[in-house]
Protein backbone atom coordinates (compact mmCIF):
# COMPACT_ATOMS: atom_id res chain seq x y z
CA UNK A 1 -10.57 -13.55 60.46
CA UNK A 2 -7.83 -15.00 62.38
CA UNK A 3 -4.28 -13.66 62.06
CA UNK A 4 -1.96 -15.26 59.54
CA UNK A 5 0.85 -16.99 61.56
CA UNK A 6 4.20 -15.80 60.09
CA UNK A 7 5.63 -19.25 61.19
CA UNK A 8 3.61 -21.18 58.79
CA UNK A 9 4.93 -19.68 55.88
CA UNK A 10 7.60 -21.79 55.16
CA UNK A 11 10.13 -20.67 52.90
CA UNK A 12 10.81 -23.87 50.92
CA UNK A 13 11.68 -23.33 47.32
CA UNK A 14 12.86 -26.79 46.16
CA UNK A 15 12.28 -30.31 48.12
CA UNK A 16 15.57 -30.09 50.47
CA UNK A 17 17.46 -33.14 51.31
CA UNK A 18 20.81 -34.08 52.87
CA UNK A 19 23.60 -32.75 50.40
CA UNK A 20 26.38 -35.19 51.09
CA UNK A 21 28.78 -35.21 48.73
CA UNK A 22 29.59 -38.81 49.26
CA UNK A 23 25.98 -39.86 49.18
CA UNK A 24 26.27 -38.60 45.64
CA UNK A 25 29.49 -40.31 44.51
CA UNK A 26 28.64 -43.72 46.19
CA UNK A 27 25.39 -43.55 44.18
CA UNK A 28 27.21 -42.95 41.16
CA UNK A 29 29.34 -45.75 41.43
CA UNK A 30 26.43 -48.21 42.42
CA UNK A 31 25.64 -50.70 40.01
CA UNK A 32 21.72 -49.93 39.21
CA UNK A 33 19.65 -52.94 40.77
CA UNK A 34 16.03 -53.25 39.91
CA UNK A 35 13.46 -54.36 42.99
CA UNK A 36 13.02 -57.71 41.26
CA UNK A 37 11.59 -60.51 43.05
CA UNK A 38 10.00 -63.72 41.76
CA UNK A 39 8.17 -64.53 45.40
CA UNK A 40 4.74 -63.00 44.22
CA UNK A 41 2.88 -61.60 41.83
CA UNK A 42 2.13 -58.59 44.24
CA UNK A 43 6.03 -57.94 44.60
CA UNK A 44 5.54 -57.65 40.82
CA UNK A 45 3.66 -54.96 40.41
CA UNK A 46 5.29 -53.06 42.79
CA UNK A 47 9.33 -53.12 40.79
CA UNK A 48 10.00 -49.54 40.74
CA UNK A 49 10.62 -49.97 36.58
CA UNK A 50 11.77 -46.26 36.38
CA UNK A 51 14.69 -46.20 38.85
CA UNK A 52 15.95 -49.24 37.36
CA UNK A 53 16.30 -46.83 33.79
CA UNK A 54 19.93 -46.08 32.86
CA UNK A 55 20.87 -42.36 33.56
CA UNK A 56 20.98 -41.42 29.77
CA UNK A 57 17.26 -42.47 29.74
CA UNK A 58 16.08 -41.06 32.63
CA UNK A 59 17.60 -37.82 31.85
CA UNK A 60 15.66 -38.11 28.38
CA UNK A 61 12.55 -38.31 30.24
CA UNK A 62 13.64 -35.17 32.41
CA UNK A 63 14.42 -33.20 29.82
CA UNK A 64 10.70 -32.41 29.13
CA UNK A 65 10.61 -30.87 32.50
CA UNK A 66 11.83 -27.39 33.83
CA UNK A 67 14.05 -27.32 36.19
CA UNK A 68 11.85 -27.25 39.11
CA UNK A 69 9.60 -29.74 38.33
CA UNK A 70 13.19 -32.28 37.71
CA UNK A 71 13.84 -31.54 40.90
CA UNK A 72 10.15 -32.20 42.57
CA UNK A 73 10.93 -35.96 41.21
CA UNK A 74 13.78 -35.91 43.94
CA UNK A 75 11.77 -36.84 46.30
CA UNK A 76 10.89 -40.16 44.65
CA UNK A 77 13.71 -42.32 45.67
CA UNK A 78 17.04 -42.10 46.75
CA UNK A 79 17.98 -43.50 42.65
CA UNK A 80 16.19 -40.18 41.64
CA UNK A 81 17.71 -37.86 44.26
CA UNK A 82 20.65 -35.93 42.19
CA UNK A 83 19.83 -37.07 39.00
CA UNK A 84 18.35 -33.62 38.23
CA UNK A 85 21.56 -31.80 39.16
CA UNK A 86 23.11 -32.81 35.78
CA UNK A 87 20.39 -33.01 33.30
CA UNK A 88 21.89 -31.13 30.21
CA UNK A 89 19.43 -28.22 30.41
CA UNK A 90 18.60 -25.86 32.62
CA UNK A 91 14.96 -23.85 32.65
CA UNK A 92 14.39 -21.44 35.15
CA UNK A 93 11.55 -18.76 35.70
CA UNK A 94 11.84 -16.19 38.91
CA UNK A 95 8.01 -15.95 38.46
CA UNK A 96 8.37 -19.61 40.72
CA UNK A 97 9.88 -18.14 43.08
CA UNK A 98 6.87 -15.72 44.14
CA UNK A 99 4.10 -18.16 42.61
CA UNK A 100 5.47 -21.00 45.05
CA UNK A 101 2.44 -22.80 46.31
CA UNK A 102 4.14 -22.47 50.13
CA UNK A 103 3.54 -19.08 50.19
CA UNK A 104 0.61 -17.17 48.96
CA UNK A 105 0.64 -13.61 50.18
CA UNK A 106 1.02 -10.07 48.84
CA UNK A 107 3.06 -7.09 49.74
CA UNK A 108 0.66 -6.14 52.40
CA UNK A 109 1.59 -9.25 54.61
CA UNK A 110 3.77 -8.33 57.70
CA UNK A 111 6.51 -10.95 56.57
CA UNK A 112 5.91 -10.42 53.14
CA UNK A 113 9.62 -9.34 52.68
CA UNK A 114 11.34 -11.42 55.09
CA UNK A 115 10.09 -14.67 53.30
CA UNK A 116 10.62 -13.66 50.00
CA UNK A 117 14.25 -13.04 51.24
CA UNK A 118 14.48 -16.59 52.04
CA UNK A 119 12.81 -17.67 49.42
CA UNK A 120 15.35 -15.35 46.92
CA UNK A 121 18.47 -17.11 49.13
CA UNK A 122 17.50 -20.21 48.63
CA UNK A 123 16.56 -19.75 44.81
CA UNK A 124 20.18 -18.76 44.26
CA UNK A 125 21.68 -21.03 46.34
CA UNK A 126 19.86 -23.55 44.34
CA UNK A 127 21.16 -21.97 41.04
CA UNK A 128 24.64 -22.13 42.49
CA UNK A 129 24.28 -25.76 42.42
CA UNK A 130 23.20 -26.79 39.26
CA UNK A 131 25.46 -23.92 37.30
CA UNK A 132 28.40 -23.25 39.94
CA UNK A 133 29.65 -26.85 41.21
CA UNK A 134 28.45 -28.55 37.99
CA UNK A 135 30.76 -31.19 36.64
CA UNK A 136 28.70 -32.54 34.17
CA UNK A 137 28.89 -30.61 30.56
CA UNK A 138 25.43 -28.39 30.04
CA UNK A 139 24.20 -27.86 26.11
CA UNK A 140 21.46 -25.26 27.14
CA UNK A 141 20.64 -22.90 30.00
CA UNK A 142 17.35 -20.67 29.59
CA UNK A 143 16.67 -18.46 32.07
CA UNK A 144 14.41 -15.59 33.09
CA UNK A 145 14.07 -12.73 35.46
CA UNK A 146 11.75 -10.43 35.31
CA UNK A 147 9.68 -10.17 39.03
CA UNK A 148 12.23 -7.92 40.28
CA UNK A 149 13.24 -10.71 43.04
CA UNK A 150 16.64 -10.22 42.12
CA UNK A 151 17.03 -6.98 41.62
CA UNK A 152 20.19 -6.32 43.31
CA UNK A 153 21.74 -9.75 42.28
CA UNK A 154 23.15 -8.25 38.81
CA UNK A 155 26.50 -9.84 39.51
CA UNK A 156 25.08 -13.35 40.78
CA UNK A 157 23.12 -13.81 37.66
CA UNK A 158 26.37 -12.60 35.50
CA UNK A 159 28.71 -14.73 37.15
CA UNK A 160 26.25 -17.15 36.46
CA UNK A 161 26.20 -16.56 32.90
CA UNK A 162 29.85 -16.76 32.48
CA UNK A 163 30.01 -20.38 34.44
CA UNK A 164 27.49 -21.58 32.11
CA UNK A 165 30.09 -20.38 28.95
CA UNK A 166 32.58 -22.45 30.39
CA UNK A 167 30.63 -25.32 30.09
CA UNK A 168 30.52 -25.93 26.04
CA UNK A 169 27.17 -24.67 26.15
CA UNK A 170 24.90 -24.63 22.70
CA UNK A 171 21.92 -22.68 23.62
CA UNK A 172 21.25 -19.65 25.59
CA UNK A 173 17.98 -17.62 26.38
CA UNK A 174 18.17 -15.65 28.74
CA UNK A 175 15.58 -12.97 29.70
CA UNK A 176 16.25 -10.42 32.51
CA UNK A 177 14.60 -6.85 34.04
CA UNK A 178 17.33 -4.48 35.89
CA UNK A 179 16.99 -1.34 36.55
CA UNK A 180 19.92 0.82 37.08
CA UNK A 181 21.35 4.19 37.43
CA UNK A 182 22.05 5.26 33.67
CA UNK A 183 19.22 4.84 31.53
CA UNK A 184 20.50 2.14 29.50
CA UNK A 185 20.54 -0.33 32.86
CA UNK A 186 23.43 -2.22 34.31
CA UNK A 187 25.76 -4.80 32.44
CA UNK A 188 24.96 -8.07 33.24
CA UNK A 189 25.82 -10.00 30.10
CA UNK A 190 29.37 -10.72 29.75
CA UNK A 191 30.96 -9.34 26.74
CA UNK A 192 32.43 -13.11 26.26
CA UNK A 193 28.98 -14.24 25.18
CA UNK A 194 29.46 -12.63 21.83
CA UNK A 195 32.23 -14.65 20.88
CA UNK A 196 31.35 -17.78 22.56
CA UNK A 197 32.78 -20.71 19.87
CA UNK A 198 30.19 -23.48 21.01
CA UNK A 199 26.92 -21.26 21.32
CA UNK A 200 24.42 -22.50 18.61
CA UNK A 201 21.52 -20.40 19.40
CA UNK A 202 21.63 -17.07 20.97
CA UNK A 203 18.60 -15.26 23.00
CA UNK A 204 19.21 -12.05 25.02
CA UNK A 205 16.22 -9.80 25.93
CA UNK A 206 16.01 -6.92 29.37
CA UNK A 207 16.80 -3.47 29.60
CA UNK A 208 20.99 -3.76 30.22
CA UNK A 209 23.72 -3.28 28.46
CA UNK A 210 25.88 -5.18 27.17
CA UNK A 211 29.08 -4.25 25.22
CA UNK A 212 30.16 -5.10 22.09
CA UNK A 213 33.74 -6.00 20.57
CA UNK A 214 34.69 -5.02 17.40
CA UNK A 215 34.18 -7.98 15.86
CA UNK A 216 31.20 -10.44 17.04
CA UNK A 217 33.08 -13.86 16.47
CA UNK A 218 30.03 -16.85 16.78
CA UNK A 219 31.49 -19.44 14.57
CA UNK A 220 28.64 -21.89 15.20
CA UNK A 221 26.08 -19.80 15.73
CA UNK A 222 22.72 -20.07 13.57
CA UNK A 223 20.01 -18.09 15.72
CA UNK A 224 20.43 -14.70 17.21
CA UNK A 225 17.80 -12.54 18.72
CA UNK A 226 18.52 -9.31 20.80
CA UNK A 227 16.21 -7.53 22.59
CA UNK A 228 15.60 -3.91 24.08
CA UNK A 229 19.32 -4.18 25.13
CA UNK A 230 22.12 -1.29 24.99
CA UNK A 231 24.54 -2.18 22.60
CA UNK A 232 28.13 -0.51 24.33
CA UNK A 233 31.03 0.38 22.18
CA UNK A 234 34.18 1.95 22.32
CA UNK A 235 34.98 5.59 22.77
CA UNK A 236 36.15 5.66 18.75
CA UNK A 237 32.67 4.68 17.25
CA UNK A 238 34.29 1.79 15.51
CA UNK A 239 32.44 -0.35 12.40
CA UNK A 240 30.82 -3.69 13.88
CA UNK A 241 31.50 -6.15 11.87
CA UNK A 242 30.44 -10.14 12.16
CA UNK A 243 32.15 -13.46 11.95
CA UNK A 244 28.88 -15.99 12.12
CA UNK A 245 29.44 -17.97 8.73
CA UNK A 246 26.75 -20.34 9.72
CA UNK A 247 24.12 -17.32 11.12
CA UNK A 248 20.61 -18.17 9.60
CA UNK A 249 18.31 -16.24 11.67
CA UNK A 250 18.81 -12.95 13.00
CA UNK A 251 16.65 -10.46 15.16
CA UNK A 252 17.67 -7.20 16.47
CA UNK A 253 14.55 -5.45 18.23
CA UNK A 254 14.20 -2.27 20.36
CA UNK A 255 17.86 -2.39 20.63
CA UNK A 256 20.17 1.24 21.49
CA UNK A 257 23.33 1.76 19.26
CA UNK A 258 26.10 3.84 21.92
CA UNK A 259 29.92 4.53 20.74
CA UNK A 260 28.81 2.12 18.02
CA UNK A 261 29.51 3.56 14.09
CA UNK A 262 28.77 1.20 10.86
CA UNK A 263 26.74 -1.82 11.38
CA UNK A 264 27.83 -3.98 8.98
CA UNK A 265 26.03 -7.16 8.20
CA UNK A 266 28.09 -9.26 6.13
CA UNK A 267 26.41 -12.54 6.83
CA UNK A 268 26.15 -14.57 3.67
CA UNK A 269 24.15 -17.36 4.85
CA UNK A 270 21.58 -15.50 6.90
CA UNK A 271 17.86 -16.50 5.68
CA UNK A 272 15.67 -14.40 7.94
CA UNK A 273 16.48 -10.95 9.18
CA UNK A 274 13.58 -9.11 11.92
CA UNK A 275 15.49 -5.21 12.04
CA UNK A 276 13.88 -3.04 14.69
CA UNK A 277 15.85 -0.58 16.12
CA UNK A 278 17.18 2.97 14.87
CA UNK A 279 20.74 3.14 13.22
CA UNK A 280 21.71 5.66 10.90
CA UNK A 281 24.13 3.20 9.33
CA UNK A 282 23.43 -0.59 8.34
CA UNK A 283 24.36 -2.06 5.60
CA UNK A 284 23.30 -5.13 4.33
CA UNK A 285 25.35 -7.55 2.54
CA UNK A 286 22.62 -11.12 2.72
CA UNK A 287 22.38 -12.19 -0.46
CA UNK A 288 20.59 -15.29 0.51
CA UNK A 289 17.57 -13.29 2.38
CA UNK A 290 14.35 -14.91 2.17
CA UNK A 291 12.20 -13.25 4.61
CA UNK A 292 12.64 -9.70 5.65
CA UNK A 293 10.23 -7.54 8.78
CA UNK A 294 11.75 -4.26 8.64
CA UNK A 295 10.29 -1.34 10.95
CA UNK A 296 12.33 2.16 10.66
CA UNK A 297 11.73 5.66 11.78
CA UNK A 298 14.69 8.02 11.08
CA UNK A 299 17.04 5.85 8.76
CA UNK A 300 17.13 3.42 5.98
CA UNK A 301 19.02 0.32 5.59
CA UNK A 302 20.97 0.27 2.74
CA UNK A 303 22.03 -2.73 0.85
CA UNK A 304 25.40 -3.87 -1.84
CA UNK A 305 23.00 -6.86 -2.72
CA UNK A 306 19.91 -7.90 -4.83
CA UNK A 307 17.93 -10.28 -2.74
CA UNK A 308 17.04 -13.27 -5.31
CA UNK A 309 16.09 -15.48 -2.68
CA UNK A 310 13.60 -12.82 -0.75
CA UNK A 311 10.01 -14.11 -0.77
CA UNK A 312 8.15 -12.36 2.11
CA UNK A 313 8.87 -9.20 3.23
CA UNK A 314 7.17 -7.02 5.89
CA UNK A 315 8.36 -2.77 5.74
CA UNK A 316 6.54 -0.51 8.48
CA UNK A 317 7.29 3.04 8.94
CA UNK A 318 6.84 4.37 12.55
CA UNK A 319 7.73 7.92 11.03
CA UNK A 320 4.87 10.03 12.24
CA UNK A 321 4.89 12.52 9.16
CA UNK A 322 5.64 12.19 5.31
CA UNK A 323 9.45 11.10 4.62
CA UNK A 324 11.98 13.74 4.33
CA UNK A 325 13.12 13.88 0.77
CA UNK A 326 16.61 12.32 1.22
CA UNK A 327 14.89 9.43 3.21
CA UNK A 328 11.90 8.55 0.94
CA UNK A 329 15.09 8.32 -2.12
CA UNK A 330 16.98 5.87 0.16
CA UNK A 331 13.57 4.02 0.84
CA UNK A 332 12.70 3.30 -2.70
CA UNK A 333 16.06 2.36 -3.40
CA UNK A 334 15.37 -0.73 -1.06
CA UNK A 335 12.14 -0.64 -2.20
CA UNK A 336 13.15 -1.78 -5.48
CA UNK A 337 15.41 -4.47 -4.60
CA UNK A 338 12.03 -6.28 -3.39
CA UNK A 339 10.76 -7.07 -6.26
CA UNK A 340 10.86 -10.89 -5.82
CA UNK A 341 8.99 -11.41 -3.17
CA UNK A 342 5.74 -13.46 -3.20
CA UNK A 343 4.20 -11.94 0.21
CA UNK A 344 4.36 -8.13 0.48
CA UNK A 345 3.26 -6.29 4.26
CA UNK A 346 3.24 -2.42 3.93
CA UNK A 347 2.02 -0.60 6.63
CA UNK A 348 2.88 3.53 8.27
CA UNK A 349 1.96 6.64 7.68
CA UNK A 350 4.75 7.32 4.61
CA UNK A 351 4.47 4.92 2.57
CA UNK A 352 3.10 7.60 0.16
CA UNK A 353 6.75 7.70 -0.23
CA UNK A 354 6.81 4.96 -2.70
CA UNK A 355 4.15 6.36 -4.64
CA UNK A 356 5.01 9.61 -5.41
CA UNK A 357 4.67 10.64 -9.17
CA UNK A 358 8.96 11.14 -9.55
CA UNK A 359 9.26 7.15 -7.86
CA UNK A 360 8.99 4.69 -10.46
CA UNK A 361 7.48 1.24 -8.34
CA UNK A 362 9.17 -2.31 -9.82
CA UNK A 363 7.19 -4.79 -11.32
CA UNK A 364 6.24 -7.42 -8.80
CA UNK A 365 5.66 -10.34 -10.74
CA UNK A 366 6.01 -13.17 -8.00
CA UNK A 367 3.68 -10.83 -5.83
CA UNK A 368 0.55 -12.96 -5.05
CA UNK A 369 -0.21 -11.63 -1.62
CA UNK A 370 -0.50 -8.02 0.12
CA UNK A 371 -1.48 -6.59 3.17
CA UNK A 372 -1.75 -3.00 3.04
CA UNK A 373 -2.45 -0.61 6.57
CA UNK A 374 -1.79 3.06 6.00
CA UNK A 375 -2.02 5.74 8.85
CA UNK A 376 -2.30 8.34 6.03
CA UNK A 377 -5.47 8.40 4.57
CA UNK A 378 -4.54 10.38 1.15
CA UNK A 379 -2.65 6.87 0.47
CA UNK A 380 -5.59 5.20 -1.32
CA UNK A 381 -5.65 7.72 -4.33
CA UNK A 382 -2.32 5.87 -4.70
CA UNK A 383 -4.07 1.95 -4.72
CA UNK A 384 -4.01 2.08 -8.04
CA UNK A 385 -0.57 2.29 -8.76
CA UNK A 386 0.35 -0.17 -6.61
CA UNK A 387 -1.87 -2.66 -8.45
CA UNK A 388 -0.71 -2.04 -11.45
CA UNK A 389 2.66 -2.83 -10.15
CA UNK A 390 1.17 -6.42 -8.62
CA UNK A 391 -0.22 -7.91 -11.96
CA UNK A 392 -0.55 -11.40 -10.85
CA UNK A 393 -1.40 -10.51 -7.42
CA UNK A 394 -4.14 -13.27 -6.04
CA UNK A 395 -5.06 -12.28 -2.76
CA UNK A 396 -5.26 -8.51 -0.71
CA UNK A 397 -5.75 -7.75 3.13
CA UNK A 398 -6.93 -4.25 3.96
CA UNK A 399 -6.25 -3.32 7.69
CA UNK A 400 -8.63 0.13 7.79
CA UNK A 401 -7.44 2.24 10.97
CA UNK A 402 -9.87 4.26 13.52
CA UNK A 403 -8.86 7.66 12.74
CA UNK A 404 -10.51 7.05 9.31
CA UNK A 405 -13.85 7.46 10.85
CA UNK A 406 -13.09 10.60 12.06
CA UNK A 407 -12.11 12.22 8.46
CA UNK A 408 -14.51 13.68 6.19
CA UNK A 409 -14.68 13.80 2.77
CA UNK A 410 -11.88 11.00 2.14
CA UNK A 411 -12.40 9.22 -1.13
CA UNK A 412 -10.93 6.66 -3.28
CA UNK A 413 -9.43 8.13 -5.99
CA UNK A 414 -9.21 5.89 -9.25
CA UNK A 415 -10.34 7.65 -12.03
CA UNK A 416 -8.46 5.71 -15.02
CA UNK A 417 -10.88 4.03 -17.53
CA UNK A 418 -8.48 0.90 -17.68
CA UNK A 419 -7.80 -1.23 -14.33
CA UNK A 420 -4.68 -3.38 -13.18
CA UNK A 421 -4.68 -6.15 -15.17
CA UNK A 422 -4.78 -8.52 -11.48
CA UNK A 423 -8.12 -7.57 -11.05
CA UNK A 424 -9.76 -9.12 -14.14
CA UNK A 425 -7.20 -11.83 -14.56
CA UNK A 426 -5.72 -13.36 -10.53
CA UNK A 427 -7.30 -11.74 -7.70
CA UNK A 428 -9.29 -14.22 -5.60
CA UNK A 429 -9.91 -12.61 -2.16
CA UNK A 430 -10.24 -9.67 -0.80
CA UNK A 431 -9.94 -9.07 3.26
CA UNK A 432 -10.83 -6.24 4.73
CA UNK A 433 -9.97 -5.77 8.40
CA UNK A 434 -11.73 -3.32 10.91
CA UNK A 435 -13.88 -1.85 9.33
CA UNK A 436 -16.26 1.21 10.33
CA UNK A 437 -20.00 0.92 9.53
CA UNK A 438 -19.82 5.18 9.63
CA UNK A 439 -16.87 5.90 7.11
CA UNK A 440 -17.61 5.79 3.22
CA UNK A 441 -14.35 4.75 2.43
CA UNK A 442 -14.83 1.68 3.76
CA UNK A 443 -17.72 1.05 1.46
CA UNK A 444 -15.79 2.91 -1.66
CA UNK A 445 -13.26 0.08 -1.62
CA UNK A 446 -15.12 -2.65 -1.34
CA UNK A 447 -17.54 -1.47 -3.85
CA UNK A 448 -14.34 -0.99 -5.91
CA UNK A 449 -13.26 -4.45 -5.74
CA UNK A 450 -16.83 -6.07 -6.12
CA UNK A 451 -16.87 -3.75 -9.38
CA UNK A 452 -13.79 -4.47 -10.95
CA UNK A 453 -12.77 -8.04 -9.52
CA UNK A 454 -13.48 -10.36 -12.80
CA UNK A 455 -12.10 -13.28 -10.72
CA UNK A 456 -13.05 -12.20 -7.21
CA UNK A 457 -14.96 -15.17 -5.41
CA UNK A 458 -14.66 -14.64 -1.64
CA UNK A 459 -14.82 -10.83 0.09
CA UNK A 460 -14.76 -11.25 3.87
CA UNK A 461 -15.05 -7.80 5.95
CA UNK A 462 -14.63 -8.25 9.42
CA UNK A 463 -16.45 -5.59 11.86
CA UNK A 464 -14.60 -3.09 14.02
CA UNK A 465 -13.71 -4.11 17.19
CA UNK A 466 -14.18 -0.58 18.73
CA UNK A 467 -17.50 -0.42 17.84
CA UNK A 468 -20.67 -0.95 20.44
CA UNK A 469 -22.69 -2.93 18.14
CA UNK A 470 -22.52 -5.65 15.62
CA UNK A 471 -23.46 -5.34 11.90
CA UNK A 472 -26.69 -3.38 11.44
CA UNK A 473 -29.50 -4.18 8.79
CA UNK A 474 -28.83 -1.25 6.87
CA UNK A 475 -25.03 -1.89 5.98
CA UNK A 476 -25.40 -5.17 5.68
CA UNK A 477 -28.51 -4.31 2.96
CA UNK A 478 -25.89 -1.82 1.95
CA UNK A 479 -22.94 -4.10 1.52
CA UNK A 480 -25.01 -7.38 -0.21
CA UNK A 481 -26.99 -4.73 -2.30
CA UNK A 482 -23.49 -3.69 -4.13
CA UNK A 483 -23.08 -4.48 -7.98
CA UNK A 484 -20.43 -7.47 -8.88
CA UNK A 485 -18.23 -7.93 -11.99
CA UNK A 486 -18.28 -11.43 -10.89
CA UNK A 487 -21.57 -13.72 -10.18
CA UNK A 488 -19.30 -16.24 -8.16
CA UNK A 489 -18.49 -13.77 -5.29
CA UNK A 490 -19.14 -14.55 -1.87
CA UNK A 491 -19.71 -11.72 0.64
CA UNK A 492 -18.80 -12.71 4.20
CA UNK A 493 -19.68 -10.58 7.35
CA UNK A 494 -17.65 -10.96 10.32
């Protein structure tokens, strides 16, 4: 095989051209002429239409493009050679940077390094440009890093970030991978884009830091979403309080509370709230919640509000024992406040919590879907109880877990002569997910529903995916052999 010549890997990020400033401006200031010419019908065909557009169209039709593939259409015509430079929006990936069809080699490759140092100047230079020397306004700038080309560019990418706030910007997603000396990473977000007045929609995600002032002041702001960030604040441990009057969506994921006391969430118009991280004190005040995925391990979030509006909610416990006392109390107590919702996901290994015999469960009237996956396996002598507490409840998702097939002697334990009232008057279809041909619990509940489900008409069990084989003859004979309350019940085998 002949030897790779290091001179033919070019390091050409974006098609280059002849930056002249006053190239640019006399362009500008051209009147735009179209190729017209009534000589033939072959000149005709050949009017270049598109360059004859009016900037505000053209950068329509550029819009749908990222970044680099606006620029590619440089190389058109001189009409189309800075146009690109202020489109509105910028969308850039450093994954182009080492997927660049001009060079296709791995770390193994002699030069390996020395292009992608090129290539890595000539990416930021390129950045520079469009965010840097900008005089046009820009409404959104989404950007990610996460190849570890720029891995000692922290400062480049935040003065970056803080041009691009200057600029009246509305959106920002931005999502970046440093790695620095304390655990929490390097700061590379400014602490100005948390009370940036024109930002509409707010996206951080990468393992940084990022700190926090006492009071996060987004007047405009309606989407927020922070990812496995560190969230820095002062030496005092001061209460974090918000001023986003017009916040709708919220998401705070994976994220590390330091220096940083109360959380409070005073956000009256917020409609969706995704709360993933560990805080030992959040307190909700959203009275106009409608969907709420809450995952919590050591704390609770407590709330001053009753949550009319709440329709779906989605509570999984990543605790890997039964609650402590003190947090199974505080867990009901939020527990209870959910008893409008129409779409209900439990899933952890305490939820047992809920059910214990000193807990009294709220009356879910509005409840007409559930999905239920339980770690625990003593949690089904509990199914019971929670059906009672569903009585209009119209359709149930079991997720069965693996370690189920290892237990023995696991049954389902409902003994009382009278059933939830659901399952002779509402429930229509029962799912259940992964389940194990070798476990009897598996069969218990399904035999349970097919028993007692008056209305049941569809029960669709789909197969494990650990297992080697497919559904054999003798549980499927099993499973279609099993009595039914109702004759309109269709068994499905996935």
């Amino acid at each position: 095989m002949a030897e790779r010549n290091p001179k033919c890997l070019k390091a050409s990020f974006f098609p280059q051209h002849d930056q002249n400033p006053s190239e640019k401006s006399a362009m500008r200031t051209e009147p735009i002429k179209a190729n017209l010419s009534p000589a033939s019908a072959d000149d005709n065909c050949k009017e270049d239409r598109f360059s004859a557009l009016p900037d505000h169209i053209l950068f329509n039709i550029l819009s749908f493009l990222r970044t680099k593939e606006a620029a590619s259409t440089s190389i058109l015509s001189t009409r189309w050679r800075y146009i690109f430079l202020d489109l509105p929006k910028i969308d850039l990936d450093d994954y182009e940077l080492v997927n660049t069809r001009r060079f296709r080699g791995d770390e193994s490759d002699d030069c390996y390094h020395d292009v992608m140092g090129e290539l890595e100047e000539k990416f930021i230079d390129f950045v520079d440009r469009l965010v840097m020397h900008r005089e046009s306004p820009l409404s959104e700038f989404h950007f990610s890093c996460g190849c570890g080309c720029l891995t000692d560019q922290t400062i480049v990418v935040r003065s970056w970030l803080s041009s691009v706030l200057s600029r009246n910007v509305q959106v920002i997603d931005v999502r970046v991978k440093f790695y620095g000396g304390e655990f929490w990473g390097p700061e590379v977000f400014p602490s100005e884009i948390l009370t940036c007045e024109t930002l509409v929609v707010l996206k951080l995600d990468g393992n940084v830091s990022l700190k926090v002032p006492k009071l996060l002041c987004l007047p405009n702001l309606r989407v927020l979403h922070l990812d496995t960030l560190t969230l820095l604040g002062d030496s005092t441990g001061s209460t974090l309080k918000w001023n986003c009057p017009l916040l709708d969506d919220l998401r705070i994921d994976l994220v590390i509370f330091c220096d940083v006391g109360l959380v409070d969430i005073n956000l009256p118009s917020l409609t969706k709230l995704v709360w993933a991280s560990e805080k030992d004190k959040v307190v909700l005040n959203t009275p106009k919640l409608e969907c709420l995925e809450y995952r919590f391990y050591e704390s609770i979030l407590s709330s001053n509000c009753k949550f009319k509006f709440l329709t779906k909610a989605d509570l999984r416990c990543e605790y890997p024992d039964a609650l402590p006392e003190h947090l199974a109390h505080e867990l009901c107590q939020l527990f209870g406040q959910l008893c409008n919702v129409k779409h209900l996901d439990l899933r952890g290994c305490s939820l047992e919590s809920l059910l214990r015999e000193d807990h009294l469960l709220p009356e879910f009237l509005n409840l007409t879907h559930l999905v239920l996956k339980w770690t625990w396996i003593g949690s089904w002598k509990f199914l019971e109880i929670l059906l009672w507490s569903a009585p209009n409840l119209e359709m149930l998702v079991f997720e069965l877990m693996r370690q189920f097939d290892m237990a023995s002697g696991i049954h389902l334990h409902c003994g009382a002569k009278e059933k939830p009232h659901c399952l002779s008057q509402h429930l229509r279809e029962v799912k259940i997910m992964e389940f194990v041909e070798s476990h009897q619990l598996g069969f218990e509940i399904v035999s349970y529903f097919l028993k007692h489900g008056a209305g049941l008409q569809k029960m669709t069990i789909y197969h494990s995916r650990t297992s080697p084989t497919k559904w054999s003859s003798s549980t499927r004979k099993k499973l279609m052999e099993l009595s039914r309350c109702s004759r309109n019940c269709e068994i499905v085998l996935i």
